[in-house]
Each structure stands twice: as C-alpha cells, then as structure tokens.
C-alpha atoms as a PDB file:
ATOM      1  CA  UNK A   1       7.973  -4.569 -18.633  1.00  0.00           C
ATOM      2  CA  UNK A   2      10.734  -5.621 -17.207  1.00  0.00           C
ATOM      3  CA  UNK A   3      10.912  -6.600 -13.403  1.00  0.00           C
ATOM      4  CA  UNK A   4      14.330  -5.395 -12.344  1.00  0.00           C
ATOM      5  CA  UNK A   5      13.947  -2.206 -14.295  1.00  0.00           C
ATOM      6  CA  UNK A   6      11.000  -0.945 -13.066  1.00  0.00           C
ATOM      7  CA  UNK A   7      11.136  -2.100  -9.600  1.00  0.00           C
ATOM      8  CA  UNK A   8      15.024  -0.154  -9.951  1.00  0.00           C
ATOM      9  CA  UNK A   9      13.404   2.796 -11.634  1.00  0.00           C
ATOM     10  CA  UNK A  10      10.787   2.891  -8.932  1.00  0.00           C
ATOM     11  CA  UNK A  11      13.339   2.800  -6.042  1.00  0.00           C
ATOM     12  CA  UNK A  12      15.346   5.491  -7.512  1.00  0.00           C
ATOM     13  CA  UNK A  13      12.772   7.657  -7.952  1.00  0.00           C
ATOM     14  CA  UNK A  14      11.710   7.086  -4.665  1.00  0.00           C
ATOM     15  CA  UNK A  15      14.958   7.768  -3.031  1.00  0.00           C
ATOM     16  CA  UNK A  16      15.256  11.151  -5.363  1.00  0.00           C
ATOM     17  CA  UNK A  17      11.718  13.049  -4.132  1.00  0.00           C
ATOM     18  CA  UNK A  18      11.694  11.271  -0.462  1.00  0.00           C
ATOM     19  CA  UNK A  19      12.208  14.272   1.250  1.00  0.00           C
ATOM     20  CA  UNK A  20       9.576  16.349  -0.733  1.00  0.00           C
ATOM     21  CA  UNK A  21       7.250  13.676  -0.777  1.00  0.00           C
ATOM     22  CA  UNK A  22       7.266  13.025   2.988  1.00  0.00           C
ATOM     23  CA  UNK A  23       6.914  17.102   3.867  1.00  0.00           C
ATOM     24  CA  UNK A  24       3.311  16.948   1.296  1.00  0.00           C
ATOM     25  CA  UNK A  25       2.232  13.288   2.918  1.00  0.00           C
ATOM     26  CA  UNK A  26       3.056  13.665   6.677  1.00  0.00           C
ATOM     27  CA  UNK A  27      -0.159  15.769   7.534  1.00  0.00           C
ATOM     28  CA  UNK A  28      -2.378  14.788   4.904  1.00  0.00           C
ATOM     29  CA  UNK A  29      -4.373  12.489   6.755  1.00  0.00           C
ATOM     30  CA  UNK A  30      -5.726  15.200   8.852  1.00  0.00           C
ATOM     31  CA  UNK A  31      -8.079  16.482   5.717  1.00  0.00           C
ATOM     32  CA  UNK A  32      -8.874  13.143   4.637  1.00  0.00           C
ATOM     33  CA  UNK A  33     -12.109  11.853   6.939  1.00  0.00           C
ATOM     34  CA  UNK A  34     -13.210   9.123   4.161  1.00  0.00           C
ATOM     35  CA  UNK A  35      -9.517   7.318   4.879  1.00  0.00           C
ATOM     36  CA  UNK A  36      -9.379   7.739   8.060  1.00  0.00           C
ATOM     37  CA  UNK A  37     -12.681   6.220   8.649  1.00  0.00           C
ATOM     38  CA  UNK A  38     -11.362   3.173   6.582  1.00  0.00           C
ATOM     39  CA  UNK A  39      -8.102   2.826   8.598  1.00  0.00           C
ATOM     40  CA  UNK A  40     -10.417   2.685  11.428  1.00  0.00           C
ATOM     41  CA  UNK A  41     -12.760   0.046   9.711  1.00  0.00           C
ATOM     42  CA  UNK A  42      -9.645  -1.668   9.037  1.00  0.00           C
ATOM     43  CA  UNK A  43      -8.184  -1.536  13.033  1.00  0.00           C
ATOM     44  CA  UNK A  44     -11.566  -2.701  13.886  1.00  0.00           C
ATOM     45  CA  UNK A  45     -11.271  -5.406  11.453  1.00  0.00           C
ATOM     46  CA  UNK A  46      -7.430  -6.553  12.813  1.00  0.00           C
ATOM     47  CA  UNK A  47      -8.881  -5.973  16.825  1.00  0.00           C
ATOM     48  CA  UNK A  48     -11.853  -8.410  15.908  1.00  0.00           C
ATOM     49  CA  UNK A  49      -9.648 -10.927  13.961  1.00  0.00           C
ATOM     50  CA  UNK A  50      -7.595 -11.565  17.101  1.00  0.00           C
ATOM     51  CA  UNK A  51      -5.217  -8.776  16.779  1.00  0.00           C
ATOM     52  CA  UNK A  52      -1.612  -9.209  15.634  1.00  0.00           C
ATOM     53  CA  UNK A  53       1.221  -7.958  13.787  1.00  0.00           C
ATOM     54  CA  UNK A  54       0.163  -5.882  10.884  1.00  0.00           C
ATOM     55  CA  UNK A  55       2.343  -5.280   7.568  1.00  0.00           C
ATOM     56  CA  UNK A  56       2.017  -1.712   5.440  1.00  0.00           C
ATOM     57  CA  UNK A  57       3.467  -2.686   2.263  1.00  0.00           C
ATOM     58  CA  UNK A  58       4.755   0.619   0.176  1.00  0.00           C
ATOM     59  CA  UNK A  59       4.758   2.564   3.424  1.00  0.00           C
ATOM     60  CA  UNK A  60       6.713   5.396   2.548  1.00  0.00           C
ATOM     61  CA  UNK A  61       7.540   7.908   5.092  1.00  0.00           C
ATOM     62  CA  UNK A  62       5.578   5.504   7.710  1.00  0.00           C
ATOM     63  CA  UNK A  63       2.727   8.538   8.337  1.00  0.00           C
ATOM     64  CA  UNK A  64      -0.516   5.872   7.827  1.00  0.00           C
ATOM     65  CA  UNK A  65       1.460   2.877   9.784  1.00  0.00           C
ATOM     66  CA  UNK A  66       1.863   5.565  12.442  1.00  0.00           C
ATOM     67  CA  UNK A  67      -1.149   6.274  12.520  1.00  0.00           C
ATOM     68  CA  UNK A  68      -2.962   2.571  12.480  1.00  0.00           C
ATOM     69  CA  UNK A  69      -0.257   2.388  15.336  1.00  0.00           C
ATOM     70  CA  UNK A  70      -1.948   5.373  17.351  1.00  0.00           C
ATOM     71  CA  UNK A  71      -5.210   2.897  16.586  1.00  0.00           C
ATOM     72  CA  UNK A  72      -3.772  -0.079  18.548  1.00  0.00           C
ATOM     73  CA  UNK A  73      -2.929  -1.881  15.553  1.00  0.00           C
ATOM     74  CA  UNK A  74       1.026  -3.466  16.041  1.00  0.00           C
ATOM     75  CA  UNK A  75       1.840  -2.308  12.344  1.00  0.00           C
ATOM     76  CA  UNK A  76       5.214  -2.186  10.773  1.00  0.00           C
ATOM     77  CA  UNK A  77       6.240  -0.820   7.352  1.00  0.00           C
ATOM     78  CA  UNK A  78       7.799  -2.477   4.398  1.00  0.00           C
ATOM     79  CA  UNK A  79       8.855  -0.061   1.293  1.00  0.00           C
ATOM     80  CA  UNK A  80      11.256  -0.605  -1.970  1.00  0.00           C
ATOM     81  CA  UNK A  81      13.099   3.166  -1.222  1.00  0.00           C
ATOM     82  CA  UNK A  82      15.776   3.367   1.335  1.00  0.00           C
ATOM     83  CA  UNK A  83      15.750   6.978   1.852  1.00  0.00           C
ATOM     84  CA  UNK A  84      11.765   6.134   2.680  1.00  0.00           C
ATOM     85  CA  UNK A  85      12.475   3.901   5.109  1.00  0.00           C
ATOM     86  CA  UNK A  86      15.377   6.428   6.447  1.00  0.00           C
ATOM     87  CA  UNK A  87      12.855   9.231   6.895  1.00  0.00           C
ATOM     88  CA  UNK A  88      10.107   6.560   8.441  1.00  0.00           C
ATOM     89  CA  UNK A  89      12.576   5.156  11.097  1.00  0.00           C
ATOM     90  CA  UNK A  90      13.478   9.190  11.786  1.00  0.00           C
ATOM     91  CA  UNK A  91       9.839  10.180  11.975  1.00  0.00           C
ATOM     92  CA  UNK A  92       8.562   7.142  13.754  1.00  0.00           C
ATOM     93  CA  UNK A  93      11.553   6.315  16.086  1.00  0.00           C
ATOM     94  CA  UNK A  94       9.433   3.718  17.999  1.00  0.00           C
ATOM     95  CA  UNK A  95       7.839   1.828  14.788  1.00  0.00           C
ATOM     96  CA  UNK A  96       9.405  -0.781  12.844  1.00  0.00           C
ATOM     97  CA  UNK A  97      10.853  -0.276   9.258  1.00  0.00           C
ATOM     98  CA  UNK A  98      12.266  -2.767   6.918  1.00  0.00           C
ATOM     99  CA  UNK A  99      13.226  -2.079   2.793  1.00  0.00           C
ATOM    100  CA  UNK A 100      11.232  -4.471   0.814  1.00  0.00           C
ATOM    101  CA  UNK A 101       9.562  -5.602  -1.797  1.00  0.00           C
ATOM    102  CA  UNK A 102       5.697  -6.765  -2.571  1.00  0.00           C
ATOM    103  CA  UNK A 103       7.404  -8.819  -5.150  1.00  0.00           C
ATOM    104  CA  UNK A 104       9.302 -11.197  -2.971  1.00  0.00           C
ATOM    105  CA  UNK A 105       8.047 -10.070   1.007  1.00  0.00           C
ATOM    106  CA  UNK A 106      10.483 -11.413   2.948  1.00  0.00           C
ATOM    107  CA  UNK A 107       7.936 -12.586   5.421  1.00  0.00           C
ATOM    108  CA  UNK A 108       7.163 -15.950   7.250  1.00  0.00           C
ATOM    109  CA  UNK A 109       3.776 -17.725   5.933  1.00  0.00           C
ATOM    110  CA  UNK A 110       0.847 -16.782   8.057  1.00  0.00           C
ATOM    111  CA  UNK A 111       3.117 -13.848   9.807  1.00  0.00           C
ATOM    112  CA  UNK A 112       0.708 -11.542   9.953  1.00  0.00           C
ATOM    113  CA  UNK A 113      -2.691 -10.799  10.784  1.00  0.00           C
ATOM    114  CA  UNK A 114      -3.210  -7.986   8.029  1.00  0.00           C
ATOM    115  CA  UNK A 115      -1.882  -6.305   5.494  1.00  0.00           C
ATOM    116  CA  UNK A 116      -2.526  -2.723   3.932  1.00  0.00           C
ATOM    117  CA  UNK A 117      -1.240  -1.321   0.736  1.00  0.00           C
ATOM    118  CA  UNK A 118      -2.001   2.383   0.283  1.00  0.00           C
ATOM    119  CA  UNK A 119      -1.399   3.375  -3.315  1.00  0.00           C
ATOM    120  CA  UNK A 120       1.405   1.652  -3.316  1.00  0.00           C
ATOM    121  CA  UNK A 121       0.242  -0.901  -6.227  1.00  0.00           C
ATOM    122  CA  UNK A 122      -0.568   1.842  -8.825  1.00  0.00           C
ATOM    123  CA  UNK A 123       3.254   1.342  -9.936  1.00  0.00           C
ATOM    124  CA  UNK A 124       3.004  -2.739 -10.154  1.00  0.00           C
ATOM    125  CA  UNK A 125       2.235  -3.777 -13.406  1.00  0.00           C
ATOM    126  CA  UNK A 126      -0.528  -5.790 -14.698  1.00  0.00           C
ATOM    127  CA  UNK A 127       1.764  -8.917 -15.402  1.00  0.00           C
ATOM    128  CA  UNK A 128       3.500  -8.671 -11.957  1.00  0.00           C
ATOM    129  CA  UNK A 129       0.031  -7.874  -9.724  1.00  0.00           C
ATOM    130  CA  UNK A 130      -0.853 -11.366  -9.787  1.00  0.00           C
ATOM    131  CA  UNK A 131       2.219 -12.289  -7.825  1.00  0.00           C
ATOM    132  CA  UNK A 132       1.891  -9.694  -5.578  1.00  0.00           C
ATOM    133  CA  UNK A 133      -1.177 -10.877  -4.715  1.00  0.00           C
ATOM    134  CA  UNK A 134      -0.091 -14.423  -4.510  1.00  0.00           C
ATOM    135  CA  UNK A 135       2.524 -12.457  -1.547  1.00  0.00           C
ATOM    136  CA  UNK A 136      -0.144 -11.075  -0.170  1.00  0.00           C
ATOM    137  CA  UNK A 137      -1.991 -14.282   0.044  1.00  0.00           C
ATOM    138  CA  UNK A 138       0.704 -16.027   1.702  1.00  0.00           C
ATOM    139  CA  UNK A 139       1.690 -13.878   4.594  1.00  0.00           C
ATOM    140  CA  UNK A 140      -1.886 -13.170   5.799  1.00  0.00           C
ATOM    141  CA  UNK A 141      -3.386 -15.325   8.564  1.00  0.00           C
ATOM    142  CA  UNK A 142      -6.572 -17.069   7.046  1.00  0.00           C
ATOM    143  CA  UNK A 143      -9.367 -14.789   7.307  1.00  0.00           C
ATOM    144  CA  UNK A 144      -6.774 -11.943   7.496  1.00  0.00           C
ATOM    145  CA  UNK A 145      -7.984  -8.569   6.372  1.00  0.00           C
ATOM    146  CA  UNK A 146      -6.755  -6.832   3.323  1.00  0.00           C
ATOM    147  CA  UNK A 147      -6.865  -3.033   2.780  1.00  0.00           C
ATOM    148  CA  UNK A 148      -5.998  -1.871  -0.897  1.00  0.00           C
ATOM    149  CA  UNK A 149      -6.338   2.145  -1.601  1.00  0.00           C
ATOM    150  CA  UNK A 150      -5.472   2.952  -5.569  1.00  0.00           C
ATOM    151  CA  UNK A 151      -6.577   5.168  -8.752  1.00  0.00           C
ATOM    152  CA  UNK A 152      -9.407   4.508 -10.425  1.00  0.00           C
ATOM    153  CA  UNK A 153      -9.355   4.772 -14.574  1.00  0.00           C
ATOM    154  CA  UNK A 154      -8.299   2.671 -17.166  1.00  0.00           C
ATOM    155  CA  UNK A 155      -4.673   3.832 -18.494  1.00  0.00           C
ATOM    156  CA  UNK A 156      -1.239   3.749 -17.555  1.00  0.00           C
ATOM    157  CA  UNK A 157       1.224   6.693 -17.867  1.00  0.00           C
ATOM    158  CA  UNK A 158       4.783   7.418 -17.312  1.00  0.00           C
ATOM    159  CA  UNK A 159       5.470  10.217 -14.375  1.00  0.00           C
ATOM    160  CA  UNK A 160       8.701  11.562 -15.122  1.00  0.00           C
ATOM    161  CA  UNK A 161       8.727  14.274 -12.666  1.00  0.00           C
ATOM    162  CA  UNK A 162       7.061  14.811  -9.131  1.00  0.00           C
ATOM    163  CA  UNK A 163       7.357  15.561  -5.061  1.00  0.00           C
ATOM    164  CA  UNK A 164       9.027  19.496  -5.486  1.00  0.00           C
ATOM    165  CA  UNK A 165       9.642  18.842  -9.476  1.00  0.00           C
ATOM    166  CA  UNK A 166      12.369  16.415  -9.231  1.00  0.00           C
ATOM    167  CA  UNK A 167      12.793  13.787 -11.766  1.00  0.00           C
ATOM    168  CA  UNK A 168      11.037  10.620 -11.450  1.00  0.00           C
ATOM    169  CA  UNK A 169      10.973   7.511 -13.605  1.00  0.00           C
ATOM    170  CA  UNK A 170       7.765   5.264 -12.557  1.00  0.00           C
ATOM    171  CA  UNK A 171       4.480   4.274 -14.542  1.00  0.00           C
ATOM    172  CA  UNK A 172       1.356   5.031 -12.864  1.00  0.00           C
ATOM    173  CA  UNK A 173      -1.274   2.355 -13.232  1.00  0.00           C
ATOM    174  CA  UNK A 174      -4.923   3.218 -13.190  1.00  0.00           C
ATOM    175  CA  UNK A 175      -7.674   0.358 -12.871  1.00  0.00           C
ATOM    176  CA  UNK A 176     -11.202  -0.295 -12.323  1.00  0.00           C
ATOM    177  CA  UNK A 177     -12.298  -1.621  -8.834  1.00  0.00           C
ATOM    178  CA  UNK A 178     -13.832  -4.690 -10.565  1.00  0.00           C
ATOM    179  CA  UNK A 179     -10.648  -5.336 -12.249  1.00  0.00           C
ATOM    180  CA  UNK A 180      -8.694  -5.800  -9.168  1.00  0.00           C
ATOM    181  CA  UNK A 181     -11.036  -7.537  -7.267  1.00  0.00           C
ATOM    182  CA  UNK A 182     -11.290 -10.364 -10.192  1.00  0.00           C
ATOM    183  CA  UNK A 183      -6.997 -10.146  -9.116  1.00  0.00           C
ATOM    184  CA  UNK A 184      -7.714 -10.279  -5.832  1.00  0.00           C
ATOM    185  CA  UNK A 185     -10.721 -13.737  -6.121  1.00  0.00           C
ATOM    186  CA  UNK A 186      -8.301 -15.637  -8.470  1.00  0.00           C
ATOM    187  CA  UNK A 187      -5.557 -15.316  -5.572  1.00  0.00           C
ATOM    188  CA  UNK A 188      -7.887 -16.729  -2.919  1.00  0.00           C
ATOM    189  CA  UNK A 189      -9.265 -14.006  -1.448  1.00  0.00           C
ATOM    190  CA  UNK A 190     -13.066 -12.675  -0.486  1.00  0.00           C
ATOM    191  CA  UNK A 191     -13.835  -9.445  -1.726  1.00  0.00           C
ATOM    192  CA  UNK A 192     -16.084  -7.705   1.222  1.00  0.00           C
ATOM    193  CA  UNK A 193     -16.199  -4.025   0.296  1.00  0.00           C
ATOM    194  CA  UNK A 194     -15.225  -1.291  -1.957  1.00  0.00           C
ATOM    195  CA  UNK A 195     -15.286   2.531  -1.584  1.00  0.00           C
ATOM    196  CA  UNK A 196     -15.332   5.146  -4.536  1.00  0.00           C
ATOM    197  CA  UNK A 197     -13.363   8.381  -3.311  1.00  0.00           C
ATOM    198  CA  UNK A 198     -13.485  11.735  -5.089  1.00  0.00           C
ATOM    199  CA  UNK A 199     -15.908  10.196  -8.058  1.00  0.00           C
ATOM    200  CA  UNK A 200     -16.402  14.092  -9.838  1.00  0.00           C
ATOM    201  CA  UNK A 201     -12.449  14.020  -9.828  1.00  0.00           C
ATOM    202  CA  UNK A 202     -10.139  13.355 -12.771  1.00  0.00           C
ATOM    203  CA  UNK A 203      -8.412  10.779 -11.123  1.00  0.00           C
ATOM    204  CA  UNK A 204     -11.159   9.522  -8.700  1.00  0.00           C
ATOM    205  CA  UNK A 205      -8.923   6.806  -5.800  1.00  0.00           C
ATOM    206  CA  UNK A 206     -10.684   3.739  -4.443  1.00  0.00           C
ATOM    207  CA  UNK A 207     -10.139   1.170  -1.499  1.00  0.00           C
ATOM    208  CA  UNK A 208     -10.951  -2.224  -1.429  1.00  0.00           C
ATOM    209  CA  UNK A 209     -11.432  -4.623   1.682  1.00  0.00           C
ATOM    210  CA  UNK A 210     -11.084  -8.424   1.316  1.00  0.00           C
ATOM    211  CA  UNK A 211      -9.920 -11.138   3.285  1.00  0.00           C
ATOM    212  CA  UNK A 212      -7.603 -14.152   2.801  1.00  0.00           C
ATOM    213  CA  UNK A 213     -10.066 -17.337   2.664  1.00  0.00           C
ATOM    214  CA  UNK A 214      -8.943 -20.656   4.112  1.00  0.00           C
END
C-alpha cells in the first residue's frame, strides 16, 4: 500500500466526517468504565514514572487527552487531520494540539514520558506498523509507558463511508493482541498487560500496556 496515498486518503477522510465524528466521540467516555479505568492505570503509570509530558498520537477531537489532562497527566495531542486538530484546539482551548504523523513524529528523542494511541493504529498498515513503532520507541523516555487501544480480528477492510454517512476512504485493520505485541518486542519494548473488551462482540477492541526498555 502505498504510504502517501493512504496516509492522504486517511487525512481526507478525516477532515470530511470531523465534525460528525467529534459530536458521537466527545461524551463517549462517560459509558465506557473498562477505558476509563485504563486511562487511569495509565496516569498512574506516567505519575509513578516521574511524571512528564505525555503524547496522544491519533487524538482526534482531543476528548481522551482532555481527559488524561483532568487526571494530572501534561498530555498533548498529535493527529494526521487538520480539521481534527481545529475542533481539538476549539474544544480544549487550554491543551496543546499539533497535526502529525506516527509515521515521522516530529518529536525530540526521549521527549516524552508516555505515549497513548487510541485506535488510532487500526488504519496503519502491516508494512508501515513496524516504523511506527520504531517512532514510538524513540520518543519515549526509557521505561516510558505505552498505551495501545485497537480491534481485535484478523482482516482488513475498506470503510468507504462513516461519522453521519459521509464518504470516507481508509482501511480498517483488525489484529490479534499477540500479533502486535510480537510488533511491539521486536521494537524494544516490554509487553506488561493486555485487556480483551467486548469479547461476545463482532468486533471485540483490545488495549495493550508496554513499556520502552533501556
């Protein structure tokens, strides 16, 4: 697949549903107590590591860095879609923004002292995960915690329309738990936990915690 086409189909589509998308997402973390209790974990985690800035990569409309925020975590967001980033900075008037990519973050080595990325990999694809990771690797402080949430299955499909029906243009990668955290141990990182979410479901979600090793 081709890395400036998807990562340009991705940002259009993006841009196109923003609005919807933000209006379905901005509350939903009320009726979610099983992610909730893992952005805690994960606060917990960034407190007890020393505390620090912390990066949420494919942050959207900035409604779970605002929330790790009301946590007492210093998080900023980092997403590929402009208009995201518009409606974050609008939302979250005293939060950080920036458009990005967790192809090439344009971020220092070591910068910060976590990093979260909440379903934002599902549209990554397998060849390009790898240097995500390698991103990932690089920013984190060592022993930096690492919170992945993504779908579970073993297929990828093209969404071509989403977020209040508009068209959309992105694949939708689903993968085993155990499959990323092979990704996430060849890129230098310990794998410390993993949580199943909605396992009856269709599309059961997961969320892995690691940590950048030394």
């Amino acid at each position: 697949m081709n890395a400036g086409g998807w990562l340009a189909d991705t940002r259009v589509s993006y841009d196109t549903v923003a609005v919807s998308y933000a209006s379905q997402v901005r509350d939903a973390l009320a009726g979610e107590p099983y992610l909730r209790a893992a952005l805690a974990l994960f606060a917990d985690l960034v407190h007890t590591a020393g505390g620090g800035p912390v990066a949420d990569v494919g942050c959207g409309p900035g409604h779970v860095t605002a929330y790790l925020h009301e946590l007492g975590v210093d998080a900023f967001g980092i997403d590929l879609s402009p208009a995201m980033i518009d409606l974050a900075r609008h939302d979250h008037p005293g939060l950080r923004f920036e458009v990005g990519s967790m192809t090439d973050l344009d971020l220092a080595d070591a910068a910060v002292v976590g990093l979260l990325a909440f379903w934002s990999l599902i549209h990554v694809p397998d060849d390009a995960v790898c240097t995500v990771f390698g991103h990932f690797r690089r920013v984190l402080r060592p022993g930096g915690p690492l919170l992945l949430g993504f779908h579970v299955g073993d297929e990828s499909r093209l969404k071509t329309q989403g977020y209040g029906g508009y068209p959309m243009k992105v694949h939708v990668h689903r993968r085993q738990p155990g499959h990323l955290a092979n990704w996430l141990r060849d890129a230098g990182f310990a794998v410390e936990a993993q949580m199943l979410l909605d396992p009856d479901e269709d599309v059961p979600g997961a969320l892995l915690f690691a940590r950048r090793q030394s």
